[in-house]
Protein backbone atom coordinates (compact mmCIF):
# COMPACT_ATOMS: atom_id res chain seq x y z
CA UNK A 1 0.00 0.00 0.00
CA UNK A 2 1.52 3.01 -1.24
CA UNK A 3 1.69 6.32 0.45
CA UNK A 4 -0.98 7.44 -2.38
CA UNK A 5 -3.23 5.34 -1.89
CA UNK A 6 -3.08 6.01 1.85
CA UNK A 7 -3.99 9.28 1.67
CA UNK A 8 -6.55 8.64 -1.06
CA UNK A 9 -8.08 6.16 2.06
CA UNK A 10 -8.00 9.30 4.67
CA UNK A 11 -9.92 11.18 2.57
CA UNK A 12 -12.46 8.98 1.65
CA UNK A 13 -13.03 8.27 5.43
CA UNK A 14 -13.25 12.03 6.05
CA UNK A 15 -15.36 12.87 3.38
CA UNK A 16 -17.70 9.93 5.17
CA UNK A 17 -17.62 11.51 8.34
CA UNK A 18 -18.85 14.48 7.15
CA UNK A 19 -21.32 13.48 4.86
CA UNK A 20 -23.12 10.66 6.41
CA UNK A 21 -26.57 11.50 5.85
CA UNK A 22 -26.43 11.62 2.03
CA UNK A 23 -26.46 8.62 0.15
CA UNK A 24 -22.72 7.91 -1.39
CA UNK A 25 -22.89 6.84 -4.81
CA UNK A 26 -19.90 4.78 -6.67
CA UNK A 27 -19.36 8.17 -9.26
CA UNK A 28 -18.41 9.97 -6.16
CA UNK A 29 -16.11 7.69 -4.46
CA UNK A 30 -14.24 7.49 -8.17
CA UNK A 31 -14.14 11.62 -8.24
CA UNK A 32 -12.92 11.97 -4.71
CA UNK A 33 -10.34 9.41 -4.93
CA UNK A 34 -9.09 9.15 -8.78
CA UNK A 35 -9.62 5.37 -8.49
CA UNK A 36 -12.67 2.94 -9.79
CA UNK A 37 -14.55 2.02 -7.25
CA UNK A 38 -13.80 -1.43 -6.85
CA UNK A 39 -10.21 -0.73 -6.61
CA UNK A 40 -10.92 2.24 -3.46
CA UNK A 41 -12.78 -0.70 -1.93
CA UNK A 42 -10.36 -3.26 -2.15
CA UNK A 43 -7.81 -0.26 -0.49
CA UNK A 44 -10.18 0.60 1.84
CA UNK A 45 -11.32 -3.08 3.11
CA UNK A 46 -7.73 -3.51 3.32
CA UNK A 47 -7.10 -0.62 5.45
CA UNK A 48 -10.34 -0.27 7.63
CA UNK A 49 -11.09 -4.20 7.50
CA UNK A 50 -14.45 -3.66 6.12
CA UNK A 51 -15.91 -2.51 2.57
CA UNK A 52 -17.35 0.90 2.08
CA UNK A 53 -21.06 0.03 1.41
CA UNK A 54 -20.56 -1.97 5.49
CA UNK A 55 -18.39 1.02 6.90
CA UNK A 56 -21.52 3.51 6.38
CA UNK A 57 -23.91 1.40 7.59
CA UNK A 58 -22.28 0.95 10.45
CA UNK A 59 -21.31 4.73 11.15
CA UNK A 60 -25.39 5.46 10.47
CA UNK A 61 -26.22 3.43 12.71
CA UNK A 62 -23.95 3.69 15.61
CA UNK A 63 -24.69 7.60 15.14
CA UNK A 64 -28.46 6.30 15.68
CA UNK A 65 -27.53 5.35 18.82
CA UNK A 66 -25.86 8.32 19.92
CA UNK A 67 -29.12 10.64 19.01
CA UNK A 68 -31.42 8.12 20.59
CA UNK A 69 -29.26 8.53 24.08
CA UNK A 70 -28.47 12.53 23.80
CA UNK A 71 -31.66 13.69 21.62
CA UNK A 72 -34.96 13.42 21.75
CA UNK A 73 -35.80 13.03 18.13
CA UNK A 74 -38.14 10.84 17.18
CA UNK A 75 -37.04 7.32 15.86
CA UNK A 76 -39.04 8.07 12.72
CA UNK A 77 -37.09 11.36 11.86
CA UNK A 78 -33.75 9.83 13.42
CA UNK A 79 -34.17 6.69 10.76
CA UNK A 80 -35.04 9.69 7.99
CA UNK A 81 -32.39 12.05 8.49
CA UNK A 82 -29.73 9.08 8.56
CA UNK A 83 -30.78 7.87 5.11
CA UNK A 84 -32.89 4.84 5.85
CA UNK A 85 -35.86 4.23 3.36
CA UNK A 86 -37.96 2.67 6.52
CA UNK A 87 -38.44 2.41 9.77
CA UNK A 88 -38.90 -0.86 9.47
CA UNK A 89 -35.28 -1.27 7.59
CA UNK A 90 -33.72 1.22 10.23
CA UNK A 91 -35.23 -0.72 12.82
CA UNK A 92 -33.82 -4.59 11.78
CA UNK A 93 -30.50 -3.30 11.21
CA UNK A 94 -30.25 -1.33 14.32
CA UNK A 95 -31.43 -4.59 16.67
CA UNK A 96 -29.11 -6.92 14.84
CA UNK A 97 -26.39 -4.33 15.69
CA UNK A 98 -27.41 -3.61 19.23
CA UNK A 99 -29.83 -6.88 20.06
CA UNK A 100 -32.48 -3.93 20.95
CA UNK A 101 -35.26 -2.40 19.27
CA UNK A 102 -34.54 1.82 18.83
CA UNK A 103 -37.09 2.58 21.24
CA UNK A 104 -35.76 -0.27 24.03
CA UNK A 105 -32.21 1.17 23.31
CA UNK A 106 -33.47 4.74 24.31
CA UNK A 107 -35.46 3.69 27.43
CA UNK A 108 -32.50 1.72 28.54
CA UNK A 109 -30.02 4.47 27.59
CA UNK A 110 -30.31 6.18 31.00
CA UNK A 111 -28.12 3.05 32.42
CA UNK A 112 -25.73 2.92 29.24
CA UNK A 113 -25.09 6.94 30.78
CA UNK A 114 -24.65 5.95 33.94
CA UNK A 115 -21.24 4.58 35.64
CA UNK A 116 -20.93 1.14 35.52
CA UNK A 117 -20.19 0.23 39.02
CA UNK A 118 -21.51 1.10 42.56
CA UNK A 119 -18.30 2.34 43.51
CA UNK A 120 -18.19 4.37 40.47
CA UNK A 121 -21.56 5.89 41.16
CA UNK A 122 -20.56 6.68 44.44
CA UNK A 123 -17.81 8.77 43.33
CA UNK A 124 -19.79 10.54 40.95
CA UNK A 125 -22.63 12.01 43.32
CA UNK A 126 -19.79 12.79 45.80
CA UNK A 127 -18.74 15.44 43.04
CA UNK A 128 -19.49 18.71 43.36
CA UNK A 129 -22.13 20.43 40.93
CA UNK A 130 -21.46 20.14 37.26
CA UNK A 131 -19.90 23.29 36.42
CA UNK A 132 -19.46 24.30 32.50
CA UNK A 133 -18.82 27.29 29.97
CA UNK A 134 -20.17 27.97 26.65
CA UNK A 135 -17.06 28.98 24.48
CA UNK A 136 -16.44 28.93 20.72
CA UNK A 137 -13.33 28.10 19.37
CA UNK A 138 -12.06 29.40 16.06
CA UNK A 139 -11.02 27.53 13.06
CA UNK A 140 -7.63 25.99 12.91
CA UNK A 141 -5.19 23.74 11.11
CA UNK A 142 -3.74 20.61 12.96
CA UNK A 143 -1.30 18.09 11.90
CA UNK A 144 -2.19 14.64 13.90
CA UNK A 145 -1.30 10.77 14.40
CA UNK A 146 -4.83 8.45 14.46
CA UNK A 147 -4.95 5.49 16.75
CA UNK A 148 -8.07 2.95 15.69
CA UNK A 149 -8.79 0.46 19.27
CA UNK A 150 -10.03 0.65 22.97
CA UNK A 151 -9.77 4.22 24.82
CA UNK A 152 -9.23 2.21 27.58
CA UNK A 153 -5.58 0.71 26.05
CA UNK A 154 -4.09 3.51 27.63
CA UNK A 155 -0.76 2.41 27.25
CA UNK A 156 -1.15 2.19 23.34
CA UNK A 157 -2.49 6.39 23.76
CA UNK A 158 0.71 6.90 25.53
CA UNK A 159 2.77 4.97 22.84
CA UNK A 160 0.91 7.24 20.36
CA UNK A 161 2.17 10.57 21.99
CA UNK A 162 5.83 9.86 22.76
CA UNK A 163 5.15 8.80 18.85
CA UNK A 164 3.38 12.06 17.97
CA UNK A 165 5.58 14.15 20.06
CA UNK A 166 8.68 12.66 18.39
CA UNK A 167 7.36 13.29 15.57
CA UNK A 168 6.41 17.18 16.09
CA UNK A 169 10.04 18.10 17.24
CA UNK A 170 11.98 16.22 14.34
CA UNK A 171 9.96 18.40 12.16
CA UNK A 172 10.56 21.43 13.92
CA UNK A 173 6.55 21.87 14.83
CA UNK A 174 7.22 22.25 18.75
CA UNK A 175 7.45 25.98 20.16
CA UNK A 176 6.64 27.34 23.81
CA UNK A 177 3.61 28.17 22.50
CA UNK A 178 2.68 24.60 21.24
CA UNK A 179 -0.74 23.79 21.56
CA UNK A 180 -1.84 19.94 21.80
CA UNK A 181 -5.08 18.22 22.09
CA UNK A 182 -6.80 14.63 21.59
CA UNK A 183 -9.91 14.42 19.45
CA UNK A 184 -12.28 11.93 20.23
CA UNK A 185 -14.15 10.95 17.48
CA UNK A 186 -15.95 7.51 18.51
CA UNK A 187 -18.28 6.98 21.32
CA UNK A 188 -16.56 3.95 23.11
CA UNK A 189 -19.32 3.05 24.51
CA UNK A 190 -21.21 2.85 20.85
CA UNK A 191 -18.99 2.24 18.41
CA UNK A 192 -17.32 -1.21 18.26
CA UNK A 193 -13.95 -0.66 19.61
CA UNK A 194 -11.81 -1.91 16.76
CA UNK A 195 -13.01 1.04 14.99
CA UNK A 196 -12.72 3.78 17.92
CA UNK A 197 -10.64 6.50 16.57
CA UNK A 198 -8.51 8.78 18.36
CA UNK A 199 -6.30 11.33 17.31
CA UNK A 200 -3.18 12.96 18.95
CA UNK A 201 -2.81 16.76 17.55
CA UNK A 202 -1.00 19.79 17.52
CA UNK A 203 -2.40 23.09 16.20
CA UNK A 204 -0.42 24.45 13.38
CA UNK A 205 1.53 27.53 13.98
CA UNK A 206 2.27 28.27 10.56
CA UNK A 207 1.37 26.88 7.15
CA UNK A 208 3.18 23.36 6.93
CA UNK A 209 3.42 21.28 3.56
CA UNK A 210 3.57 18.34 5.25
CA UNK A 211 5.83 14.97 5.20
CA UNK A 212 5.73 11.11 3.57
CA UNK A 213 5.27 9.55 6.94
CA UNK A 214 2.40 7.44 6.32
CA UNK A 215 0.69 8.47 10.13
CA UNK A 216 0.88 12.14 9.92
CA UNK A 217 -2.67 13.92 8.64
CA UNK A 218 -3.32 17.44 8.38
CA UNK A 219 -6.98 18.66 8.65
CA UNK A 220 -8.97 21.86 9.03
CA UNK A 221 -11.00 22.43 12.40
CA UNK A 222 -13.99 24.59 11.66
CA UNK A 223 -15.36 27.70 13.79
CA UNK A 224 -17.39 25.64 16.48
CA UNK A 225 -19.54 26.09 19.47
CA UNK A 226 -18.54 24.08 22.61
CA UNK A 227 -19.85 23.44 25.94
CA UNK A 228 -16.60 22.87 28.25
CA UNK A 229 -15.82 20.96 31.42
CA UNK A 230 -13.11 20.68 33.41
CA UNK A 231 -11.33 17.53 34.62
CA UNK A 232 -9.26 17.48 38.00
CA UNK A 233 -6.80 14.36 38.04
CA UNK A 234 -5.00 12.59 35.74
CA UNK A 235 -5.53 12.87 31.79
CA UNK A 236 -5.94 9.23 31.08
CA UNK A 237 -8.79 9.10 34.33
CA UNK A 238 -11.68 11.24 32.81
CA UNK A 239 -14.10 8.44 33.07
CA UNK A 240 -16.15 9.70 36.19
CA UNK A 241 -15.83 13.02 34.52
CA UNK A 242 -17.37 11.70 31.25
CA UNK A 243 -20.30 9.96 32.80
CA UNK A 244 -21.28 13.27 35.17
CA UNK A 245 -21.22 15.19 31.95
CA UNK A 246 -23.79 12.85 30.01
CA UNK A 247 -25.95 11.77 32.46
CA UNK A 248 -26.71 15.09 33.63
CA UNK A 249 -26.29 16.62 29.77
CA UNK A 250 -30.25 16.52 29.31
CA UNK A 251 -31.16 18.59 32.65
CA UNK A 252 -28.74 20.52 32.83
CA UNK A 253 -27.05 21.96 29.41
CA UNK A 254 -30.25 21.82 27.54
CA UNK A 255 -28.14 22.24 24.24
CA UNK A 256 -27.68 19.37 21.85
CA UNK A 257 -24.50 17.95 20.60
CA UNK A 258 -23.00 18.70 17.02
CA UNK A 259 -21.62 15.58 15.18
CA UNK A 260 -17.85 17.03 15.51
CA UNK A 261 -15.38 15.29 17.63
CA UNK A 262 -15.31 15.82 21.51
CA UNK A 263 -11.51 17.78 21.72
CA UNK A 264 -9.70 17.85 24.77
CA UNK A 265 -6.38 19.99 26.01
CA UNK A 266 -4.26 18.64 28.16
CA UNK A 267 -2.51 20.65 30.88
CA UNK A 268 0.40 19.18 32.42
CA UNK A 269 2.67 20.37 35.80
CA UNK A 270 5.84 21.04 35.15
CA UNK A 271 7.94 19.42 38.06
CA UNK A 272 6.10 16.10 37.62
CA UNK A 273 5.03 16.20 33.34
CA UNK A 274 2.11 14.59 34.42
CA UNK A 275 -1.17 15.87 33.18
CA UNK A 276 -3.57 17.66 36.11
CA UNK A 277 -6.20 19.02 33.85
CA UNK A 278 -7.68 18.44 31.11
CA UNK A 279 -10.06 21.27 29.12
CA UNK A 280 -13.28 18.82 27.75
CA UNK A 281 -14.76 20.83 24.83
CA UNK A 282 -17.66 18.99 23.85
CA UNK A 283 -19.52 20.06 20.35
CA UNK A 284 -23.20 21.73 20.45
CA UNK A 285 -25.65 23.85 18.51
C-alpha cells in the first residue's frame, strides 16, 4: 500500500464523516479518490477491514444510537435524516447491531449513561455540581497521528504521543507556545472498539506542507460552538468526569450535541510532566 493510496483512504473516510446522511454513490467515491470504485474498496477493506457500502452502515447506525441517548428526536425522523428508506429497515439493522429495538435502546439508555459500578456511582454524586462554559473556538489547522482500538488501552495512547511528540520536534513543529489536544471521534461506549478512533494533535503555527510519513494527517477544524468541562486528576482518568457530563447533559445543558469530535487539552505540571487538567470541549448547537 503506497503512500498514495493512503492518503486517497484518509480522505475517503473524512469525506464519510462528514457526509453521512447523504447517500454515497460509486461516481463519487471514483471523483474523490481518482480510483474505480472497486479498486478504493479493495484499499479501503484492506485498510479499515471492512468494505465501504458496510463502513456507512455501520457509522449510520452507531450515530443512531448516539441521538437516541443525547436527543430526543423521534425514531421516525432519526431513521429519515440518517438515510434509511424505513423504519422498518432502520429498525432490523439497528437490533441486529445492538440486540435492541430503537425505542428499548433509548429507554435503557439512562443506564448505558450511567457509571458502571456502585463504587463508580458513588464517586460521581460525591462530586461537586457540574460546572461548565459555553465557548467557541475558532477555526484551525492541525497536523495529527490516528490510533483505531479501545480508549481504555491507555498504554497504546501513551505509545501514540511519545510517537506524535517525536514526531512534532523532528519536524521542527514544537514551540513554547505549542498547543496539543486529543480528538475523540468515537463513542466507546457505541462504536465497536476496533473502529474507535482517536487522534493525537498539535495546532499548526504556521502553514506546513507536510511529510511522507504514512501516520501524519493534516486537517482543518472549523469555527465551532462548545460546551466545556473541566477535569481534576490525571488525563488518562476522565471516566467519572465523562459519565457526570452525560448523564446530567439533558437537565442541565439543555443544548444538543453537534456531530464534531469531543476535543480535549491537556494541561500538564511542570515538576512532575504529568497531566492535572484536562479542558473537555464537547460540540453543540
Amino acid at each position: 500500500m503506497n503512500y498514495y493510496q493512503f492518503e486517497k483512504y484518509k480522505l475517503l473516510v473524512e469525506y464519510i464523516d462528514a457526509n453521512l446522511k447523504d447517500k454515497l454513490r460509486s461516481t463519487q467515491v471514483e471523483q474523490i479518490c481518482h480510483y474505480s470504485y472497486r479498486n478504493m474498496n479493495r484499499i479501503f477493506l484492506a485498510l479499515q477491514g471492512e468494505t465501504i457500502g458496510r463502513h456507512i452502515k455501520r457509522k449510520r447506525i452507531e450515530k443512531a444510537a448516539e441521538y437516541l441517548c443525547y436527543s430526543d428526536n423521534t425514531v421516525s425522523d432519526i431513521s429519515y435524516e440518517l438515510g434509511f428508506n424505513d423504519i422498518a429497515t432502520f429498525s432490523k439493522a439497528f437490533k441486529n447491531k445492538y440486540g435492541d429495538s430503537p425505542t428499548d435502546f433509548r429507554s435503557k439508555s439512562n443506564v448505558l449513561l450511567q457509571p458502571p459500578s456502585k463504587v463508580l456511582a458513588e464517586q460521581t454524586s460525591a462530586m461537586p455540581p457540574l460546572e461548565f462554559e459555553i465557548e467557541e473556538l475558532p477555526s484551525f489547522g492541525y497536523v495529527y497521528f490516528e490510533y483505531h482500538g479501545d480508549y481504555e488501552n491507555v498504554q497504546s495512547l501513551e505509545t501514540l504521543w511519545e510517537e506524535f511528540y517525536q514526531f512534532c520536534e523532528a519536524n521542527n513543529l514544537v514551540s513554547s507556545n505549542s498547543i496539543f489536544f486529543g480528538a475523540i471521534l468515537d463513542d466507546n461506549d457505541i462504536s465497536e472498539k476496533l473502529y474507535c478512533r482517536y487522534r493525537a494533535g498539535l495546532i499548526l503555527e504556521r502553514r506546513w506542507k507536510g511529510t511522507k510519513e504514512r501516520r501524519a494527517g493534516i486537517a482543518e477544524h472549523p469555527r465551532q460552538l462548545y460546551a466545556k468541562f473541566i477535569h481534576e486528576g490525571e488525563g488518562h482518568d476522565t471516566e467519572i468526569t465523562y459519565h457526570k457530563i452525560y448523564s446530567q447533559w439533558m437537565d442541565q445543558i439543555d443544548r444538543e450535541f453537534a456531530d464534531l469530535p469531543t476535543l480535549e487539552f491537556y494541561h500538564t505540571d511542570p515538576d512532575t510532566l504529568e497531566t492535572n487538567l484536562t479542558e473537555i470541549y464537547i460540540p453543540i448547537l
